[in-house]
N, C-alpha and C. Protein backbone atom coordinates (compact mmCIF):
# COMPACT_ATOMS: atom_id res chain seq x y z
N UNK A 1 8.00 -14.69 -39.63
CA UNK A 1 9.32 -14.10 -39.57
C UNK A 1 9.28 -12.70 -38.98
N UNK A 2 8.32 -12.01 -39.21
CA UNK A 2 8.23 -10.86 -38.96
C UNK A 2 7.92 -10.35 -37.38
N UNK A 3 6.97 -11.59 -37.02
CA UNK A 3 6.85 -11.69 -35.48
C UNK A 3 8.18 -11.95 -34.93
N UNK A 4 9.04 -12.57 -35.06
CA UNK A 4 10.41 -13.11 -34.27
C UNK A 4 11.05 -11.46 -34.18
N UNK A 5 10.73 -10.81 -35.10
CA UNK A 5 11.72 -9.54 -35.61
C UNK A 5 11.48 -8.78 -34.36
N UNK A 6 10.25 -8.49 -34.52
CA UNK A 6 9.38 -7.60 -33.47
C UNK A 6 8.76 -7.68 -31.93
N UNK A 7 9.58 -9.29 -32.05
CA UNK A 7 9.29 -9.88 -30.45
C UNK A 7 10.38 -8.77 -29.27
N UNK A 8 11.53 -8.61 -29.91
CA UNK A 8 12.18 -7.68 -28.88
C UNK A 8 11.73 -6.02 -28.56
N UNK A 9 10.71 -5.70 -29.32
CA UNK A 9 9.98 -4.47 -29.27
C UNK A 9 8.76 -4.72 -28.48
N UNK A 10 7.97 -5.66 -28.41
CA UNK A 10 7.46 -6.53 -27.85
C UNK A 10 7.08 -6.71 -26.25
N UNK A 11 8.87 -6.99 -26.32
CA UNK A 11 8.93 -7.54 -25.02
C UNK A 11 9.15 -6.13 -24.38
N UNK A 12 10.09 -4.98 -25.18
CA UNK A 12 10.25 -4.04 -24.29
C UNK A 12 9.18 -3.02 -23.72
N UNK A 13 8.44 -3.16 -24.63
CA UNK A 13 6.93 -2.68 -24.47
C UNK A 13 6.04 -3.04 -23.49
N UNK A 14 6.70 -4.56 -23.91
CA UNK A 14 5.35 -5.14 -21.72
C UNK A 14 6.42 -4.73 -21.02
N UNK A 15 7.11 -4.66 -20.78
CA UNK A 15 8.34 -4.94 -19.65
C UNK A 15 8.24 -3.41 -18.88
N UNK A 16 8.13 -2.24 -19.97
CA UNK A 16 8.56 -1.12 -19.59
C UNK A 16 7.50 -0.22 -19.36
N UNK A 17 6.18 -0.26 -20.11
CA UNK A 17 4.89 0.19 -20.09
C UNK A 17 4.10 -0.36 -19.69
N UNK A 18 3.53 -1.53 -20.77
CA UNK A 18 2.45 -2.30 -19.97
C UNK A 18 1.99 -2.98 -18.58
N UNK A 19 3.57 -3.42 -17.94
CA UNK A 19 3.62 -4.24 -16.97
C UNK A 19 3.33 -3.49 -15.82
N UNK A 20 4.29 -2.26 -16.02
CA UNK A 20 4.46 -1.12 -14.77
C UNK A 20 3.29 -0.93 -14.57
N UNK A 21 2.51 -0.05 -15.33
CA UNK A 21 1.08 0.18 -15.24
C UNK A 21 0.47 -0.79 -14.33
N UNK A 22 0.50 -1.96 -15.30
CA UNK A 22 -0.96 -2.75 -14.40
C UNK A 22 -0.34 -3.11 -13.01
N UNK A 23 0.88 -3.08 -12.37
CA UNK A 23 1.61 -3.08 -10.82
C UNK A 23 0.92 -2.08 -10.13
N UNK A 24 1.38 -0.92 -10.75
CA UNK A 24 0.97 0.24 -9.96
C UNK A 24 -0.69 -0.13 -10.03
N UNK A 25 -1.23 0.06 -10.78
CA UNK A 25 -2.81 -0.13 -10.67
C UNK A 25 -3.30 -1.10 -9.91
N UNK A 26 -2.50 -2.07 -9.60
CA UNK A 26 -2.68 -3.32 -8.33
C UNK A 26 -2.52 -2.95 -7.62
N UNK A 27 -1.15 -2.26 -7.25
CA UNK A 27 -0.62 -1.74 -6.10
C UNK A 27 -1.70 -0.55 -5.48
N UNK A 28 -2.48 0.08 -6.34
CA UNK A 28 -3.20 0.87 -6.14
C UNK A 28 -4.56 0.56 -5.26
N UNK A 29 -5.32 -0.60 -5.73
CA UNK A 29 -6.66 -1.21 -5.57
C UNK A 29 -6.20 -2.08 -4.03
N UNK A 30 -4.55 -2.84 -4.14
CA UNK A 30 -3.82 -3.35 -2.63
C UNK A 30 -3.98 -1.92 -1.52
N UNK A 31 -3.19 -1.01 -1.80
CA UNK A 31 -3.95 0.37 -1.10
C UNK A 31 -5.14 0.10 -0.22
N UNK A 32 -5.80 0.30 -1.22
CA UNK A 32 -7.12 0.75 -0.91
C UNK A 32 -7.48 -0.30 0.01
N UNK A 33 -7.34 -1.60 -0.41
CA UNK A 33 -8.06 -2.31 0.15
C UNK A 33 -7.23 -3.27 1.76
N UNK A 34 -6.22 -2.44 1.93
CA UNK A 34 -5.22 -2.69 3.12
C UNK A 34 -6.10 -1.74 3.96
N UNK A 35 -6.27 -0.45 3.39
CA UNK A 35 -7.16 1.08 4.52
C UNK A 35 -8.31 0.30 4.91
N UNK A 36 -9.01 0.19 4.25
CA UNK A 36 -10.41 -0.47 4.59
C UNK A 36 -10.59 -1.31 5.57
N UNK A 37 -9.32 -2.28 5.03
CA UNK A 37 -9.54 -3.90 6.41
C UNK A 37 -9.18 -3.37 7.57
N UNK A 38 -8.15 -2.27 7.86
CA UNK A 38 -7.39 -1.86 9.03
C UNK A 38 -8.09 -0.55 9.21
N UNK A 39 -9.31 -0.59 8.75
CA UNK A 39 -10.04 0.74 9.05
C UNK A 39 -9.67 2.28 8.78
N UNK A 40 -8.37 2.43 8.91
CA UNK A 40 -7.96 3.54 8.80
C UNK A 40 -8.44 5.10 8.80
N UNK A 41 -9.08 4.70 7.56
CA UNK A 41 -9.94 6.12 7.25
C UNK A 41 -11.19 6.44 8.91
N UNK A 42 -12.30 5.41 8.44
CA UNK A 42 -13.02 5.32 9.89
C UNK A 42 -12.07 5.69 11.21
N UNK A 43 -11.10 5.65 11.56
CA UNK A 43 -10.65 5.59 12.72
C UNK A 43 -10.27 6.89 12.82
N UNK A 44 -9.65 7.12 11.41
CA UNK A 44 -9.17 8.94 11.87
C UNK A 44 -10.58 9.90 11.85
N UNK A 45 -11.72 9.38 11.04
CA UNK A 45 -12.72 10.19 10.90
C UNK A 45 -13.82 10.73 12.47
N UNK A 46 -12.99 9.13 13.13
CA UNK A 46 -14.25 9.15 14.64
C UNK A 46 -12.76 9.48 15.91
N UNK A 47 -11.93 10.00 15.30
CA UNK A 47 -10.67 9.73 16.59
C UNK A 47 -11.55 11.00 17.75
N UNK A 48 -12.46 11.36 17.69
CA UNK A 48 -12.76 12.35 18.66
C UNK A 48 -14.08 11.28 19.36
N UNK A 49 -14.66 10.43 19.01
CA UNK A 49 -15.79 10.18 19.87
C UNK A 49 -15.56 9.24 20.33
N UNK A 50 -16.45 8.78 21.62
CA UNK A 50 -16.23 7.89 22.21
C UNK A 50 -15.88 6.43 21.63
N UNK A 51 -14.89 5.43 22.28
CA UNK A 51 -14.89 4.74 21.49
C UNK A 51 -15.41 3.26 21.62
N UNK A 52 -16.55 3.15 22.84
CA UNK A 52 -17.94 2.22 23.38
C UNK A 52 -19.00 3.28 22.63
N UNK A 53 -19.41 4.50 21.84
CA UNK A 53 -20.33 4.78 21.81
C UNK A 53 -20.91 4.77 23.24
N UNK A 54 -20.61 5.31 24.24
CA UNK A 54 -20.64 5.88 25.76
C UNK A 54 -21.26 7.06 25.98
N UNK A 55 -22.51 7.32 26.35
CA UNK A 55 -23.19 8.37 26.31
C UNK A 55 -23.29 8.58 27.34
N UNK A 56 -23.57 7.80 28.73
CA UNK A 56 -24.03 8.24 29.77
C UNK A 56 -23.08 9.23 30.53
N UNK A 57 -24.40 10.09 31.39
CA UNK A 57 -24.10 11.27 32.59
C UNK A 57 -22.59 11.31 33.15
N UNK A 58 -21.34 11.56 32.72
CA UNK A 58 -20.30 11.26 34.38
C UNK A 58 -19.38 10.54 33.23
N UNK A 59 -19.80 9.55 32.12
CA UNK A 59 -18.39 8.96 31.33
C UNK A 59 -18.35 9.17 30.05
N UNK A 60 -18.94 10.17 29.46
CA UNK A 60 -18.68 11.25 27.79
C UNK A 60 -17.08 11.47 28.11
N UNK A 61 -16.42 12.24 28.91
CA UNK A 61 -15.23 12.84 29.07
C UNK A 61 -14.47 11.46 28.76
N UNK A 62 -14.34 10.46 30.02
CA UNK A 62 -14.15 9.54 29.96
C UNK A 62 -13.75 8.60 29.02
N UNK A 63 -14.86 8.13 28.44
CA UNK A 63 -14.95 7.82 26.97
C UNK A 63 -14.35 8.50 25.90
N UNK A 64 -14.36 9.27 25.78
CA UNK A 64 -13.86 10.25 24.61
C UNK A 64 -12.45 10.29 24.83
N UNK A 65 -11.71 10.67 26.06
CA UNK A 65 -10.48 10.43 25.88
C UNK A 65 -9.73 9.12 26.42
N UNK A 66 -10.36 7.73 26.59
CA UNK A 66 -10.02 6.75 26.02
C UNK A 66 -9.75 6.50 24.68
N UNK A 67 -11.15 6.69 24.01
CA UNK A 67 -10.89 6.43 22.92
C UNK A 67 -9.91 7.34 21.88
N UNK A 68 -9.70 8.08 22.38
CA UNK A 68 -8.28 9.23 21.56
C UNK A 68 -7.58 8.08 21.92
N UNK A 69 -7.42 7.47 23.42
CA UNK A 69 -5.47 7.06 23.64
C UNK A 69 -5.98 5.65 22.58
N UNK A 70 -6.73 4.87 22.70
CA UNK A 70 -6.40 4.05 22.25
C UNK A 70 -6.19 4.23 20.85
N UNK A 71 -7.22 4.57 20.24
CA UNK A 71 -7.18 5.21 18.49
C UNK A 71 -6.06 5.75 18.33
N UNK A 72 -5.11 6.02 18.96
CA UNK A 72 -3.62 6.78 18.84
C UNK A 72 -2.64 5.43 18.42
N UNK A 73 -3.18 5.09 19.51
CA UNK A 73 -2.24 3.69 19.33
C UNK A 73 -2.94 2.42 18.03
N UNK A 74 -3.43 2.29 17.66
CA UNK A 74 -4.55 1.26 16.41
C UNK A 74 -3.83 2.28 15.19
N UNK A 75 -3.60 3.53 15.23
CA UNK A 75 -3.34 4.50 14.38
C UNK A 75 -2.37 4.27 13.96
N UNK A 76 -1.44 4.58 14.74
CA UNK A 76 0.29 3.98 14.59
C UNK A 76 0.65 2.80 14.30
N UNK A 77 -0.01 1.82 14.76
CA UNK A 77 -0.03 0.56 13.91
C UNK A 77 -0.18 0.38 12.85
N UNK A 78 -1.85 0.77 12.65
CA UNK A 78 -1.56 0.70 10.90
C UNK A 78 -1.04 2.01 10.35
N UNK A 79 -0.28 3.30 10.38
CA UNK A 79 0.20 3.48 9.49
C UNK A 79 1.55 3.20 9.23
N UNK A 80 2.03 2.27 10.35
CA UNK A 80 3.51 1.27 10.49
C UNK A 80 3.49 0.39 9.82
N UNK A 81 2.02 -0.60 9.38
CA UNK A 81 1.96 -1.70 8.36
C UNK A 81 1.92 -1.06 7.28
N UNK A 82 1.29 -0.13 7.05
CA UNK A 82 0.69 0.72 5.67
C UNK A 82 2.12 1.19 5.23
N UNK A 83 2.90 1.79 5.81
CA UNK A 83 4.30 2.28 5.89
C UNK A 83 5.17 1.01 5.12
N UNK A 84 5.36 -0.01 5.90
CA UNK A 84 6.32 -1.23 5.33
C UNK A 84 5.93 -2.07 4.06
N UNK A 85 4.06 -1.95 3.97
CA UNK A 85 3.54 -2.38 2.90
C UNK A 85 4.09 -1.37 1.41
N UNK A 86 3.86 -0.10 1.87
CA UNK A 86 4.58 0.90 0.26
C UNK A 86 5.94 0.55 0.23
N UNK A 87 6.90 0.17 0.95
CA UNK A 87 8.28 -0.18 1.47
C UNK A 87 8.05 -1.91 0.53
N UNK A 88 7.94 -2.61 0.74
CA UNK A 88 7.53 -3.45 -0.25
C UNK A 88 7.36 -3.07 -1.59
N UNK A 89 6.47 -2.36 -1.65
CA UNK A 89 5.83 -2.13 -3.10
C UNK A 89 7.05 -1.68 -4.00
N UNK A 90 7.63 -0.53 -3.20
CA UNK A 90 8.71 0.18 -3.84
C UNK A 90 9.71 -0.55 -4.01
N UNK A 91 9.83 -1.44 -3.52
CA UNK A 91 11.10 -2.42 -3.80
C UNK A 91 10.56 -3.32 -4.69
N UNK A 92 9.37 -3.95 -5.13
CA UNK A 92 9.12 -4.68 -5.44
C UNK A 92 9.08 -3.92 -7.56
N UNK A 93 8.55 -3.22 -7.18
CA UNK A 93 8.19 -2.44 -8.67
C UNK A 93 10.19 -1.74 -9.20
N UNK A 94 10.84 -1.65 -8.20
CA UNK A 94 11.85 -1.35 -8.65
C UNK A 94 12.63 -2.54 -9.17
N UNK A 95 12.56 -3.39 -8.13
CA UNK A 95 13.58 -4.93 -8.67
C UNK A 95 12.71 -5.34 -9.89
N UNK A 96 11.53 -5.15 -10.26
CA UNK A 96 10.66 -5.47 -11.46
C UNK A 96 11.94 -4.99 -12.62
N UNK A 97 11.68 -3.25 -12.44
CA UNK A 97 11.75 -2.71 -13.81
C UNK A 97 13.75 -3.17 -13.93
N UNK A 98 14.60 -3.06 -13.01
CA UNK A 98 15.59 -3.28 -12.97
C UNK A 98 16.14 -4.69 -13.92
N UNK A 99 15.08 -5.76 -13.51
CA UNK A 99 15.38 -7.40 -13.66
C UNK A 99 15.88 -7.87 -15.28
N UNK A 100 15.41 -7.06 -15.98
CA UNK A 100 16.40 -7.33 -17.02
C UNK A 100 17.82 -6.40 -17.33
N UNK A 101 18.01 -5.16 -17.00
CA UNK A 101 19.24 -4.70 -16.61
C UNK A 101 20.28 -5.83 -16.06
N UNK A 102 19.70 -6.07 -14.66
CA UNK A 102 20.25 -6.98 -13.72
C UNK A 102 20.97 -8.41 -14.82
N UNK A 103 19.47 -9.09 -15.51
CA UNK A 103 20.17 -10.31 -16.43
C UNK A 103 21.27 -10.32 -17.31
N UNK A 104 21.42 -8.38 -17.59
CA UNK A 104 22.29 -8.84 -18.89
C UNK A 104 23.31 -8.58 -18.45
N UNK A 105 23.54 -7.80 -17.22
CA UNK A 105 24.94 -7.31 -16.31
C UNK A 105 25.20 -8.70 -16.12
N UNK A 106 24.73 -9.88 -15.30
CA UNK A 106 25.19 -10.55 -14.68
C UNK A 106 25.57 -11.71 -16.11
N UNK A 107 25.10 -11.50 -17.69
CA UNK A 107 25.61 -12.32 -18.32
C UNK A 107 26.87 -11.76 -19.18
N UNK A 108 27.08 -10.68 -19.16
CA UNK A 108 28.15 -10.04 -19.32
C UNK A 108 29.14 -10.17 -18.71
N UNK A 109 29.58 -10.19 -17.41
CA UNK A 109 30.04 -10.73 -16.65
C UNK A 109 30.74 -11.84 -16.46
């Protein structure tokens, strides 16, 4: 009996604390592991060197500012996916915490 009592404390407790948390902490480790596949970090760390590893006499210059234009452009890409991916997230963790608001408006109603 006492469990039935305390199921609505319960529920508000995963719903409002527990749940959020472990999203964001997904959402967190999704992060990380979106930078990595799309390189990100690496790409801004080498955006100055060649980007064949191009050493020879006559194509260092060459090389080096290829690889800026292109790394400019790989750059903007992913931080355009990385961009729409938090754009997700944020919608996603908001319609979360909202979804029972939302149920009882629409049974009120």
């Amino acid at each position: 009996m006492t469990g039935l009592i305390l199921l609505p404390i319960s529920f508000l407790k995963f719903w409002f604390f527990e749940a959020p948390v472990s999203m964001l902490s997904f959402f967190v480790s999704l992060n990380k592991a979106f930078l990595q596949l799309f390189s990100l970090p690496l790409l801004v760390k080498t955006y100055f060197k060649p980007w064949k590893n191009e050493y020879r006499q006559g194509l260092v210059g060459f090389s080096i500012a290829m690889g800026v234009f292109i790394k400019t452009f790989v750059i903007l890409a992913d931080l355009l996916l990385f961009f729409l991916l938090l754009v997700i997230e944020i919608f996603l963790f908001i319609a979360f915490i909202s979804w029972p608001f939302a149920t009882v408006y629409l049974l009120i109603i």
